[in-house]
N, C-alpha and C. Protein backbone atom coordinates (compact mmCIF):
# COMPACT_ATOMS: atom_id res chain seq x y z
N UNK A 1 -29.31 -11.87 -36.07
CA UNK A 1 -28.07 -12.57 -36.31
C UNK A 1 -27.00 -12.04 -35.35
N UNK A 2 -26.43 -13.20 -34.96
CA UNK A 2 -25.24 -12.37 -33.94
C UNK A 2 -23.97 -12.47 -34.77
N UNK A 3 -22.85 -12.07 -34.06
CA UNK A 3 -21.63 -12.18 -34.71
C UNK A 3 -20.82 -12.20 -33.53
N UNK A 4 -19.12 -13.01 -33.99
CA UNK A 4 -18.72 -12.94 -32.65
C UNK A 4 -17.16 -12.20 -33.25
N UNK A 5 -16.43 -12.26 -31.79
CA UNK A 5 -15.11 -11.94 -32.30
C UNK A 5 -13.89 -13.70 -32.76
N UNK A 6 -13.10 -13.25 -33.28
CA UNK A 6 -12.11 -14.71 -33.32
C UNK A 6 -12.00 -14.84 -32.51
N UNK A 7 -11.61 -16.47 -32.76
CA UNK A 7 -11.69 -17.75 -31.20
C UNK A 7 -10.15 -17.27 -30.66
N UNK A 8 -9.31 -16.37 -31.67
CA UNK A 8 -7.87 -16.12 -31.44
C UNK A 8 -8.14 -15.06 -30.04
N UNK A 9 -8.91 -13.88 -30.66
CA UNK A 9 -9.45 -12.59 -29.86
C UNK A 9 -10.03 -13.21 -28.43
N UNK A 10 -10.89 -13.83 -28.50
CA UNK A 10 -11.71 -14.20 -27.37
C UNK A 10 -10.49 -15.04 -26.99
N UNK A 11 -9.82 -16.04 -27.24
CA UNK A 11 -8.68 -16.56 -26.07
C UNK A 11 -7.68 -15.87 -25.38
N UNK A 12 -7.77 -15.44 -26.18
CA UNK A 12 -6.66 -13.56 -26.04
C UNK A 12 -7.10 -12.63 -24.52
N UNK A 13 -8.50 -12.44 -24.56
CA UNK A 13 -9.62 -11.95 -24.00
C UNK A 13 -9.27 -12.60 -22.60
N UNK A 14 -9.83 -13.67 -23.00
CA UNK A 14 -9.54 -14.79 -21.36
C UNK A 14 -8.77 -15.16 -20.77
N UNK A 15 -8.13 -15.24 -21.11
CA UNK A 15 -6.48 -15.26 -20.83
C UNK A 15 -6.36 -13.87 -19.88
N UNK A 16 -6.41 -12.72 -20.33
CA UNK A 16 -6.34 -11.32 -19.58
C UNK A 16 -6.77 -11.71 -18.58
N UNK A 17 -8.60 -11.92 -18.94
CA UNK A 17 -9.45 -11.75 -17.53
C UNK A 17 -8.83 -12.86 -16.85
N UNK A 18 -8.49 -14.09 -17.14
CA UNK A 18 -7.60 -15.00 -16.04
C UNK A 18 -6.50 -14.58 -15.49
N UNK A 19 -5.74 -13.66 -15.92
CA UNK A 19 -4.76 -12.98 -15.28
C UNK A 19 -4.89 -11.80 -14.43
N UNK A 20 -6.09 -11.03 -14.55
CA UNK A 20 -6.37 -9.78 -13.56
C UNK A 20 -7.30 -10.57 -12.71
N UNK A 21 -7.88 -12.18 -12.70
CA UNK A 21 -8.27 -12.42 -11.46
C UNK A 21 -7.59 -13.29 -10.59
N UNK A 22 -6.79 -14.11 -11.00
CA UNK A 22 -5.61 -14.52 -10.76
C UNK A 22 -4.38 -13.00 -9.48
N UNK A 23 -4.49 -12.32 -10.41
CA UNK A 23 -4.06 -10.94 -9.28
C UNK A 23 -4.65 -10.18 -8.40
N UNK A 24 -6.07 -10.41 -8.52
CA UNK A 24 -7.11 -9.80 -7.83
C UNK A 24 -6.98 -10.48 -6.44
N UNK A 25 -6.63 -12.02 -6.73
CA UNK A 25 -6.97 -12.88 -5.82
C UNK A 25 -5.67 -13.00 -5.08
N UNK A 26 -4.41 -12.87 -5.62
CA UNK A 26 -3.24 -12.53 -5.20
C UNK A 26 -2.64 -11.69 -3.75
N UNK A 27 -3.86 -10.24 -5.00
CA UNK A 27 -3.75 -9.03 -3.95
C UNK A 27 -4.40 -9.16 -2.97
N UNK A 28 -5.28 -9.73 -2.76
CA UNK A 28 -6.46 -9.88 -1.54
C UNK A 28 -5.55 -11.22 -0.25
N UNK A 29 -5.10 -12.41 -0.98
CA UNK A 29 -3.94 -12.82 -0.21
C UNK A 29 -3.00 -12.44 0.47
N UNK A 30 -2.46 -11.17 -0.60
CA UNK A 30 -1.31 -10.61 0.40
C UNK A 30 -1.84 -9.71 1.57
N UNK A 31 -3.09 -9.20 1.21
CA UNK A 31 -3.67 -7.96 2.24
C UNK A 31 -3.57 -8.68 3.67
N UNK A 32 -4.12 -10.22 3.28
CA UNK A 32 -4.72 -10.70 4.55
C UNK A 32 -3.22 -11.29 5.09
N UNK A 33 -1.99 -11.53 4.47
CA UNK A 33 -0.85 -11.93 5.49
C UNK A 33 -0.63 -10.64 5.64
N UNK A 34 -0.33 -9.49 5.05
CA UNK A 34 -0.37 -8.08 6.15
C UNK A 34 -1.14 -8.01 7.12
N UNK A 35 -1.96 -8.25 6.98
CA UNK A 35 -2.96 -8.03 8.21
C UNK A 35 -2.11 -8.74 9.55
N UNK A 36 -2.50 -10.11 9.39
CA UNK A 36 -1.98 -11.05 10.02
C UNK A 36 -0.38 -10.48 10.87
N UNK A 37 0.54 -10.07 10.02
CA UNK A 37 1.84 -9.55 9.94
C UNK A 37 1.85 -8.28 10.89
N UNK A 38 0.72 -7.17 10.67
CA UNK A 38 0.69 -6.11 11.24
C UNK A 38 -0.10 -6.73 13.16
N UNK A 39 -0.43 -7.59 13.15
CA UNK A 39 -1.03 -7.99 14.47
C UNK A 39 0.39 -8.64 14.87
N UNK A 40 0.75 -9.22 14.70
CA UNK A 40 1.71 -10.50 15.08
C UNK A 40 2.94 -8.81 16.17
N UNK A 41 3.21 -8.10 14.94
CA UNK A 41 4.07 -6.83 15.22
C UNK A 41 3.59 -6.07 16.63
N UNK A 42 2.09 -6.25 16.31
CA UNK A 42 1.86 -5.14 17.67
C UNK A 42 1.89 -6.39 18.58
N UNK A 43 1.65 -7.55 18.67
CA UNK A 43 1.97 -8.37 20.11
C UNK A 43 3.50 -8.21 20.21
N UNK A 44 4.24 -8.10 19.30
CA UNK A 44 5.53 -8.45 19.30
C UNK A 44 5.61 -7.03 20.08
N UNK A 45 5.57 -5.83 20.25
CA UNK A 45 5.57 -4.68 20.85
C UNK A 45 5.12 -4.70 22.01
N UNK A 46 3.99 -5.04 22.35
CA UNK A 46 3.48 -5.35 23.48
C UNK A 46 4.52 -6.33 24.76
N UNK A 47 4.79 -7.73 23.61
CA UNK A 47 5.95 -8.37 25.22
C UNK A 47 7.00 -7.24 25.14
N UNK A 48 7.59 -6.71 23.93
CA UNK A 48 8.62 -5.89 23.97
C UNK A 48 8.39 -4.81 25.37
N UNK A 49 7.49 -4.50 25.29
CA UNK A 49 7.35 -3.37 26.40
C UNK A 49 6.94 -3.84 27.84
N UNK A 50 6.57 -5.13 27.91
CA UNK A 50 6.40 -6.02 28.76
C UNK A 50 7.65 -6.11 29.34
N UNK A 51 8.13 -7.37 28.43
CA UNK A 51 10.15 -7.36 29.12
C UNK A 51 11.07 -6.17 29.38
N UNK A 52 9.92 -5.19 28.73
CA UNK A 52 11.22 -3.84 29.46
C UNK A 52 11.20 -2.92 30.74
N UNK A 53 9.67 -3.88 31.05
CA UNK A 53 9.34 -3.26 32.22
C UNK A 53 9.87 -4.39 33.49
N UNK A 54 9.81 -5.47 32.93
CA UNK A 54 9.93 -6.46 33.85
C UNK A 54 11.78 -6.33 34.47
N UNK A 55 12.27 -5.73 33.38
CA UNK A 55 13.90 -5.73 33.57
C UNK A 55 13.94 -4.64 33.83
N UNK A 56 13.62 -3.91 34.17
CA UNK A 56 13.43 -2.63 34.92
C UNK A 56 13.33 -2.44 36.22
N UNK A 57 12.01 -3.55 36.71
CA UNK A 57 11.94 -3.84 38.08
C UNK A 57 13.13 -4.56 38.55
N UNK A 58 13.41 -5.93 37.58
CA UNK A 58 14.21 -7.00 38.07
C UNK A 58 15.70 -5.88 38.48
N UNK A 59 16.21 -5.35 37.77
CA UNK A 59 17.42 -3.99 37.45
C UNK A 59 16.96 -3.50 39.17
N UNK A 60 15.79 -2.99 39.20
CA UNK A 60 15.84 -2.10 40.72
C UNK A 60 16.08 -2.51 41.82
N UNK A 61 15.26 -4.20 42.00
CA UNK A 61 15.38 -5.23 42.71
C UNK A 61 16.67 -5.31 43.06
N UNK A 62 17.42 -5.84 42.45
CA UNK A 62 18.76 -6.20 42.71
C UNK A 62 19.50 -5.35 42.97
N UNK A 63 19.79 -4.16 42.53
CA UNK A 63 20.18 -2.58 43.18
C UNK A 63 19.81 -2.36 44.32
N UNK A 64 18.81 -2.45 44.56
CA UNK A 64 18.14 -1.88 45.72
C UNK A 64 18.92 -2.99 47.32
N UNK A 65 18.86 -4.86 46.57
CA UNK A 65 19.53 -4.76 47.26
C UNK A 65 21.14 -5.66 47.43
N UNK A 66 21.43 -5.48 46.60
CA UNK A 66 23.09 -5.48 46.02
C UNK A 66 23.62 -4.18 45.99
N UNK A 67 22.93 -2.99 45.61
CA UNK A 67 24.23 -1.77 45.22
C UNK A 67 24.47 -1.88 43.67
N UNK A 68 25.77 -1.37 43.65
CA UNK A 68 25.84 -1.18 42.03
C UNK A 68 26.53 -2.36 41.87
N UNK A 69 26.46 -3.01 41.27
CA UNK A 69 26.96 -4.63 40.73
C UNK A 69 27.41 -4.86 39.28
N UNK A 70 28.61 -5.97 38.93
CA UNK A 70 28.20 -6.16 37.69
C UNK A 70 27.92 -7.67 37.58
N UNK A 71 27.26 -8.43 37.10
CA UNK A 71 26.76 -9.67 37.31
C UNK A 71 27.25 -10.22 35.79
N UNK A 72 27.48 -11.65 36.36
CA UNK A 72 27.46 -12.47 35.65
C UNK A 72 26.12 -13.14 35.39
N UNK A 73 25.86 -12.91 34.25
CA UNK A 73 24.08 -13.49 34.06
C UNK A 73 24.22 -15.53 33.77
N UNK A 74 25.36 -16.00 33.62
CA UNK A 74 25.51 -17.28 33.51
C UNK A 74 25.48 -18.17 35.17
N UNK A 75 26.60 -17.20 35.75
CA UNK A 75 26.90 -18.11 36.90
C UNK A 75 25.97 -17.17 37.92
N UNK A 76 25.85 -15.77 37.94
CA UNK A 76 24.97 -15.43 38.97
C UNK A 76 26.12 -14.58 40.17
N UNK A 77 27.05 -14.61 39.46
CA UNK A 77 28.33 -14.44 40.59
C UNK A 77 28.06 -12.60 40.15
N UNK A 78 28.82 -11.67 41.25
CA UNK A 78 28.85 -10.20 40.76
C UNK A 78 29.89 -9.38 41.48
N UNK A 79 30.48 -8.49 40.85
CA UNK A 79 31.23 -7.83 41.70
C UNK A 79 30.72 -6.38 41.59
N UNK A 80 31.32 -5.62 43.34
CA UNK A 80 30.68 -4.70 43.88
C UNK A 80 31.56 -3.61 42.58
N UNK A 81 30.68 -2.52 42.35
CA UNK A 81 31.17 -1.50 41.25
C UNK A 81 31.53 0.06 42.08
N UNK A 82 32.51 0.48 42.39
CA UNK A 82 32.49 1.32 43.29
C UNK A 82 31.99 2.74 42.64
């Protein structure tokens, strides 16, 4: 003979387990937009260090042969900085 628990208990029951997999599945969602999030960051670092090299050169370039300048980055116009 079996026996069970109330249909109250057992909805009670399922309900839980629908809620810790419901979060299980949550947590495993959020892992994977971190993931996603933590890549996106290191490209984002990567041009970062890209454009800081590139304005570095572009910076020497124009020193090298302008002198010390201060430029207008709209019109392109500059005056000599003594």
């Amino acid at each position: 003979m079996t026996t069970s628990i109330t249909k109250e208990e057992l909805q009670s029951l399922q309900e839980h387990l629908n809620s810790t997999n419901s979060l299980t599945l949550e947590l495993g969602e959020i892992e994977m937009v971190k993931i996603q999030l933590e890549k996106r960051h290191e490209n984002a670092k990567k041009t970062l260090d890209s454009l800081t090299e590139r304005e570095s050169i572009l910076n020497k370039d124009l020193n090298d042969k302008y002198g010390a300048i201060s430029l207008n980055y709209e019109t392109g116009e500059y005056t000599k900085i003594d």
